[in-house]
C-alpha atoms as a PDB file:
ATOM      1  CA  UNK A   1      23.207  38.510  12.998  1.00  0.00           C
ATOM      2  CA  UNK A   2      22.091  38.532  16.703  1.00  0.00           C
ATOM      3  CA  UNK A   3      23.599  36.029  18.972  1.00  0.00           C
ATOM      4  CA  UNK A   4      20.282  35.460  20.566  1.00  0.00           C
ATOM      5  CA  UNK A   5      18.687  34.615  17.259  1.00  0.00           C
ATOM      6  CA  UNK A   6      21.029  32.056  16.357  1.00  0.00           C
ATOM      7  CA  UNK A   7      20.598  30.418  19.583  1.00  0.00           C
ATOM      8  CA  UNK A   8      17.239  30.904  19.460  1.00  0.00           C
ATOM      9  CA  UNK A   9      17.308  29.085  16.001  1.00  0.00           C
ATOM     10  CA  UNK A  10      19.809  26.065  17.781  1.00  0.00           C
ATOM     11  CA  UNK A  11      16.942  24.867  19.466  1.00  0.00           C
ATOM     12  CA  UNK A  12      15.514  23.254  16.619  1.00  0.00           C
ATOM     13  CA  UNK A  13      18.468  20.886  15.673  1.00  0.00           C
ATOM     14  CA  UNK A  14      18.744  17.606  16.444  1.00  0.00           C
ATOM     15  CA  UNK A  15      22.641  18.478  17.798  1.00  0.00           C
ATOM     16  CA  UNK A  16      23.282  18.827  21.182  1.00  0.00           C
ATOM     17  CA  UNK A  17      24.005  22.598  21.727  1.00  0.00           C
ATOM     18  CA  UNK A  18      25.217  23.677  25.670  1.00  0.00           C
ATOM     19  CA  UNK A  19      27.207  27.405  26.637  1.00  0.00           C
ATOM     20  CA  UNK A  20      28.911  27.437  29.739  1.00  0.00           C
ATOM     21  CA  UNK A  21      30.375  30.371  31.689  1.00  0.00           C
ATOM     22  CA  UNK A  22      33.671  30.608  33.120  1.00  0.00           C
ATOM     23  CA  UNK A  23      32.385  28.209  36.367  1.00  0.00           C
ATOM     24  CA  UNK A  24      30.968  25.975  33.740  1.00  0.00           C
ATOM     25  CA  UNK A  25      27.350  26.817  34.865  1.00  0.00           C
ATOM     26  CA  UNK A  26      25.182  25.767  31.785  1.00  0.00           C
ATOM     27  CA  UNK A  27      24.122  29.620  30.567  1.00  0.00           C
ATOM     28  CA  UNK A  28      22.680  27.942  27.481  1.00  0.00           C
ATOM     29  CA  UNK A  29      21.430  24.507  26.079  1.00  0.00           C
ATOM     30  CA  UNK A  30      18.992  23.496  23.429  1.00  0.00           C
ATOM     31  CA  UNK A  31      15.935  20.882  23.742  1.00  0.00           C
ATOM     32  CA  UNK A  32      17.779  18.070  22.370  1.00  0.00           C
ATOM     33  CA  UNK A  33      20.473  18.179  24.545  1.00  0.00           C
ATOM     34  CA  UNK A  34      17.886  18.693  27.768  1.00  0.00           C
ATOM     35  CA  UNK A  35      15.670  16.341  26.582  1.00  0.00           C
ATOM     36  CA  UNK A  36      18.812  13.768  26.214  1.00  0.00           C
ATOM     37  CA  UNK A  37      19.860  14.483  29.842  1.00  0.00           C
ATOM     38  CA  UNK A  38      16.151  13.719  30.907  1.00  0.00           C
ATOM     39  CA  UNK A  39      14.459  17.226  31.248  1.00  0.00           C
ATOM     40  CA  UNK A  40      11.905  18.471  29.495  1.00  0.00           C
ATOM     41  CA  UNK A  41      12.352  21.692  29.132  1.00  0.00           C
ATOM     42  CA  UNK A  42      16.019  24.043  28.816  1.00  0.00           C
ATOM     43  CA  UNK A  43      14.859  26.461  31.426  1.00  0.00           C
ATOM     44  CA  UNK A  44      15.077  23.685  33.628  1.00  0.00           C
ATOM     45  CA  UNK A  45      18.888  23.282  33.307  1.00  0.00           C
ATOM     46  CA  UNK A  46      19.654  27.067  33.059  1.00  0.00           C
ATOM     47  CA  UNK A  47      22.460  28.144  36.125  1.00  0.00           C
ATOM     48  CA  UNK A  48      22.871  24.121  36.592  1.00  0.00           C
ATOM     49  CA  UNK A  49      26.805  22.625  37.053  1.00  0.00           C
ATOM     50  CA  UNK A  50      27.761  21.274  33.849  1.00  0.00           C
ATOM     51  CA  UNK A  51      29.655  18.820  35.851  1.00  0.00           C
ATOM     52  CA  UNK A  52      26.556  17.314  37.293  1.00  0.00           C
ATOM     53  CA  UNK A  53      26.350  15.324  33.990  1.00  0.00           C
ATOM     54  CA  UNK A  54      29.914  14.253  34.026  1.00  0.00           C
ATOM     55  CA  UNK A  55      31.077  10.625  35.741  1.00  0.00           C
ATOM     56  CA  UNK A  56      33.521  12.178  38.607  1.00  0.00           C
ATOM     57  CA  UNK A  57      36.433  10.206  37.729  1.00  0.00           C
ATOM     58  CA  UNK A  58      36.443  12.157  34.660  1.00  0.00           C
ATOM     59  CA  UNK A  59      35.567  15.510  36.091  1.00  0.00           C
ATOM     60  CA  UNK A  60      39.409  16.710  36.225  1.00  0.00           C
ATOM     61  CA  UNK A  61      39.540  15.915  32.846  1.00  0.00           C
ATOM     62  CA  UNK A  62      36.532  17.945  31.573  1.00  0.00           C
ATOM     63  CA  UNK A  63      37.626  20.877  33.555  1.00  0.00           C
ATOM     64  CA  UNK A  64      40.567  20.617  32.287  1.00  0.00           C
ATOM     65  CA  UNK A  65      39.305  21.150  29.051  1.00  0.00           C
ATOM     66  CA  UNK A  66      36.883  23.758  30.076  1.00  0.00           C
ATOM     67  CA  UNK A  67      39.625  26.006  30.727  1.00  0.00           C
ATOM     68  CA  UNK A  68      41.951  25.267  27.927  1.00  0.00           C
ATOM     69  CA  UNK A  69      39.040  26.177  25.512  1.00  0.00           C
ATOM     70  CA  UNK A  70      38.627  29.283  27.901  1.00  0.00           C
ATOM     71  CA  UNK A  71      42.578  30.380  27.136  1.00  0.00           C
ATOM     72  CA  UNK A  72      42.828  29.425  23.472  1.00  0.00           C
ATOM     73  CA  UNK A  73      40.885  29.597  20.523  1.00  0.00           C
ATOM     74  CA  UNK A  74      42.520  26.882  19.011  1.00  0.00           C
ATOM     75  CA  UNK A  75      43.385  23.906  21.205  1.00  0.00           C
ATOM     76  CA  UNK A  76      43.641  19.841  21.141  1.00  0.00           C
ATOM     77  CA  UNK A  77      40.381  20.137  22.724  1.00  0.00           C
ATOM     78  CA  UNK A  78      38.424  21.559  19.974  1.00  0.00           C
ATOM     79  CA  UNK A  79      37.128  18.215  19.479  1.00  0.00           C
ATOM     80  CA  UNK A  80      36.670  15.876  22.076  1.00  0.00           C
ATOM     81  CA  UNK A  81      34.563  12.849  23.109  1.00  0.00           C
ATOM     82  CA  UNK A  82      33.379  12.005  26.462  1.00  0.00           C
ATOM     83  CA  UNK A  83      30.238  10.557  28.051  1.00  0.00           C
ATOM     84  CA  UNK A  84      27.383  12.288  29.514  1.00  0.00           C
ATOM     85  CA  UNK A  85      24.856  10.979  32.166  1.00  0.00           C
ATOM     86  CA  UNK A  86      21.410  11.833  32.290  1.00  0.00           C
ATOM     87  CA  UNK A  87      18.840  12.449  35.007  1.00  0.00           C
ATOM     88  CA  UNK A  88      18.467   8.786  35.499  1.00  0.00           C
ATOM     89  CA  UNK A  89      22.516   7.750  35.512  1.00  0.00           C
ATOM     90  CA  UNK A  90      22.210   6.466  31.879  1.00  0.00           C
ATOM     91  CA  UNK A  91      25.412   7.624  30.049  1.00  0.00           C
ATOM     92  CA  UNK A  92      25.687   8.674  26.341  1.00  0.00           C
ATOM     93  CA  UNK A  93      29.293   9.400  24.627  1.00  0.00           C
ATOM     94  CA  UNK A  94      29.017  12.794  22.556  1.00  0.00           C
ATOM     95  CA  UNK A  95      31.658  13.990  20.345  1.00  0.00           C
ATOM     96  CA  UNK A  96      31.807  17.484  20.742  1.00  0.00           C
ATOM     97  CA  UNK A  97      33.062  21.058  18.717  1.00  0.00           C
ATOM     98  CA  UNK A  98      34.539  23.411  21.505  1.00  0.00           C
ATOM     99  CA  UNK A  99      35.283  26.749  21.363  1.00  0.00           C
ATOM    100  CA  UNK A 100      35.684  29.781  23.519  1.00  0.00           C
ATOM    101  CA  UNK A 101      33.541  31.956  22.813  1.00  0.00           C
ATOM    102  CA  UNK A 102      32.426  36.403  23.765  1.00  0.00           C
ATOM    103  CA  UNK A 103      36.627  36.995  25.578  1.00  0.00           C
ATOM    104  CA  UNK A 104      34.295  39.823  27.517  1.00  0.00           C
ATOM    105  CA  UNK A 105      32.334  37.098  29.449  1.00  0.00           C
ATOM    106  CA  UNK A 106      34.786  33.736  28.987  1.00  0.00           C
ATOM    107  CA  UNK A 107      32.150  31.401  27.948  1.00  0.00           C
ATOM    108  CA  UNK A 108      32.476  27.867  25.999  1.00  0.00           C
ATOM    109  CA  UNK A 109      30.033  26.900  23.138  1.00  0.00           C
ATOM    110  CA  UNK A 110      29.974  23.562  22.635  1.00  0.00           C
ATOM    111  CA  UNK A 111      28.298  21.145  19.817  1.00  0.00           C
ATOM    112  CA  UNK A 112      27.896  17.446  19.859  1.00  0.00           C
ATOM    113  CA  UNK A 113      26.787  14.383  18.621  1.00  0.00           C
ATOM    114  CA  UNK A 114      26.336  11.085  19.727  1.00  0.00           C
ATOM    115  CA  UNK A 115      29.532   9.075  19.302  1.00  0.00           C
ATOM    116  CA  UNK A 116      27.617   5.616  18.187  1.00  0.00           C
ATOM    117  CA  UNK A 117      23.771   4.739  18.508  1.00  0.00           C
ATOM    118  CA  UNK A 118      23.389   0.933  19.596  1.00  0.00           C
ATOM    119  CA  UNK A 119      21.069   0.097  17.124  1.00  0.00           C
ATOM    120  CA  UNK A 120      20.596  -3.280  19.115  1.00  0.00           C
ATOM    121  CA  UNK A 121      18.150  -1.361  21.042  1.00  0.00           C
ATOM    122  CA  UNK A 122      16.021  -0.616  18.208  1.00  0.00           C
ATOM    123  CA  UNK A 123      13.530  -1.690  16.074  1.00  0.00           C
ATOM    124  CA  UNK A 124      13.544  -1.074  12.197  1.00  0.00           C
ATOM    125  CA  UNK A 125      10.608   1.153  13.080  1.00  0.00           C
ATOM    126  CA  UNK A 126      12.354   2.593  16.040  1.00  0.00           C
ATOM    127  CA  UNK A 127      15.485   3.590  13.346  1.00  0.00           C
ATOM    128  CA  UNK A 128      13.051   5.134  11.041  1.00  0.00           C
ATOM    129  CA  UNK A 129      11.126   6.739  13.118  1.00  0.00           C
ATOM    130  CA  UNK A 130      14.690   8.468  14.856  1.00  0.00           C
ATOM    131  CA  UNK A 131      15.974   9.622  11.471  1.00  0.00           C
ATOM    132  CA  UNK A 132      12.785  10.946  10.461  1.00  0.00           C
ATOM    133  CA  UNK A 133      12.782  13.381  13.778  1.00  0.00           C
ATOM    134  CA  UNK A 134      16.263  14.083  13.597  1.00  0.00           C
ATOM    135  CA  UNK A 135      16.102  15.282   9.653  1.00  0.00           C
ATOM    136  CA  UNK A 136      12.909  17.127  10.151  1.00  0.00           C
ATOM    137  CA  UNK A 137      14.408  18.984  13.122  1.00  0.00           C
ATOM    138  CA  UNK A 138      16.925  20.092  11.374  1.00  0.00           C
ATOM    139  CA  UNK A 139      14.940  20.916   8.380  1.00  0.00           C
ATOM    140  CA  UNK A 140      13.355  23.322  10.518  1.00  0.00           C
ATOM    141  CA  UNK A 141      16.333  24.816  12.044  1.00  0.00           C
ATOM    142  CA  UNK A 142      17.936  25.414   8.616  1.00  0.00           C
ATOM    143  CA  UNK A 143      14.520  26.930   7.582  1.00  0.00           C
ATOM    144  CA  UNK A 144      14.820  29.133  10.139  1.00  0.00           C
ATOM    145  CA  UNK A 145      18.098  30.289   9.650  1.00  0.00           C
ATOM    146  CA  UNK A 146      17.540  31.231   6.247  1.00  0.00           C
ATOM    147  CA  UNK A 147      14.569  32.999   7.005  1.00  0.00           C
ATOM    148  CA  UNK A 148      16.735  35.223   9.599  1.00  0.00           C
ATOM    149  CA  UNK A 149      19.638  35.332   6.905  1.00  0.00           C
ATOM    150  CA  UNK A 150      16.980  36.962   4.673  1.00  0.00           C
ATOM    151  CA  UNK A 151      15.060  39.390   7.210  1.00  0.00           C
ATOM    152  CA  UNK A 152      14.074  37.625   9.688  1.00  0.00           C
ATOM    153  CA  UNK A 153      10.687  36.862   7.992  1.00  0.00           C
ATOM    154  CA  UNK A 154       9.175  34.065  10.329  1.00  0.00           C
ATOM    155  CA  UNK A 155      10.959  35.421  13.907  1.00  0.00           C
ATOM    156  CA  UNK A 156       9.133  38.011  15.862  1.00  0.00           C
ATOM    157  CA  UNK A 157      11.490  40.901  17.551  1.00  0.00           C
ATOM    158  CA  UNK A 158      11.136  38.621  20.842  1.00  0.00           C
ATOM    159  CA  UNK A 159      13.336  35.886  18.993  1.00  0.00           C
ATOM    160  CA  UNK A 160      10.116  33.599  18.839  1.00  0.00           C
ATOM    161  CA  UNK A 161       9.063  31.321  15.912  1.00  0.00           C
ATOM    162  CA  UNK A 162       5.720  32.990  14.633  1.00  0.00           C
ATOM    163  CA  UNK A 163       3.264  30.446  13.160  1.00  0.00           C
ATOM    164  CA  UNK A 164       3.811  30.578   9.124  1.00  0.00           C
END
């Protein structure tokens, strides 16, 4: 399957999705992850430092990481937490799946999930209404996948989601 479909098909799940080159410059990310750092749109963090969402006192750290992923398929860092801060300097811990990925252009994929949701902040509604996006998101994005599995009925040859 093409590599552009399946990202293509990433940015309908709820999961926070980002693919960093070698310099960590963000070469990929999906909606929920830009719309989580503040921005509505992907394009809008394409070529962008992946460090300019890290605290700096724990920048070492995710570089670090960055380029153990980068030399090893299999390191300690295939899973790792760490905070994020959005747009507005409001951090969110993610625990993330790492891996190097395409040894022609040393790039990192990288999928997360928020570490804990502080359901303080929320409303029964709120909750509800969270879950609802979140399952219906991914709904899609597993509808789509199985659609490209078998054909790619539903995806035009530009990668797009044609209107069923």
């Amino acid at each position: 399957m093409n590599a552009e479909i399946i990202l293509k098909i990433l940015d309908y799940t709820s999961a926070y999705v980002v693919v960093l080159d070698s310099e960590m410059k963000i070469r990929y990310i999906n909606l929920a992850l830009a719309n989580k750092l503040g921005f509505e749109n992907a394009q809008e963090l394409m070529n962008r430092c992946w460090l300019d969402f890290i605290d700096v006192q724990i920048q070492d750290k995710i570089k670090t990481v960055h380029r153990t992923l980068l030399t090893s398929f299999q390191s300690e860092y295939n899973e790792f937490i760490n905070e994020v801060i959005d747009r507005h300097g409001n951090p969110t811990t993610i625990k993330w799946l790492n891996t190097s990925i395409n040894s022609e252009t040393n790039w990192t994929f990288s999928m997360g999930v928020p570490e804990r949701v502080d359901l303080a902040n929320f409303t029964g509604d709120d909750i509800r209404q969270q879950f609802k996006a979140a399952i219906e998101s991914d709904r899609t994005m597993i509808r789509s996948l199985k659609e490209c599995i078998n054909g790619c009925e539903g995806i035009d040859d530009t990668c797009e989601m044609t209107e069923e």
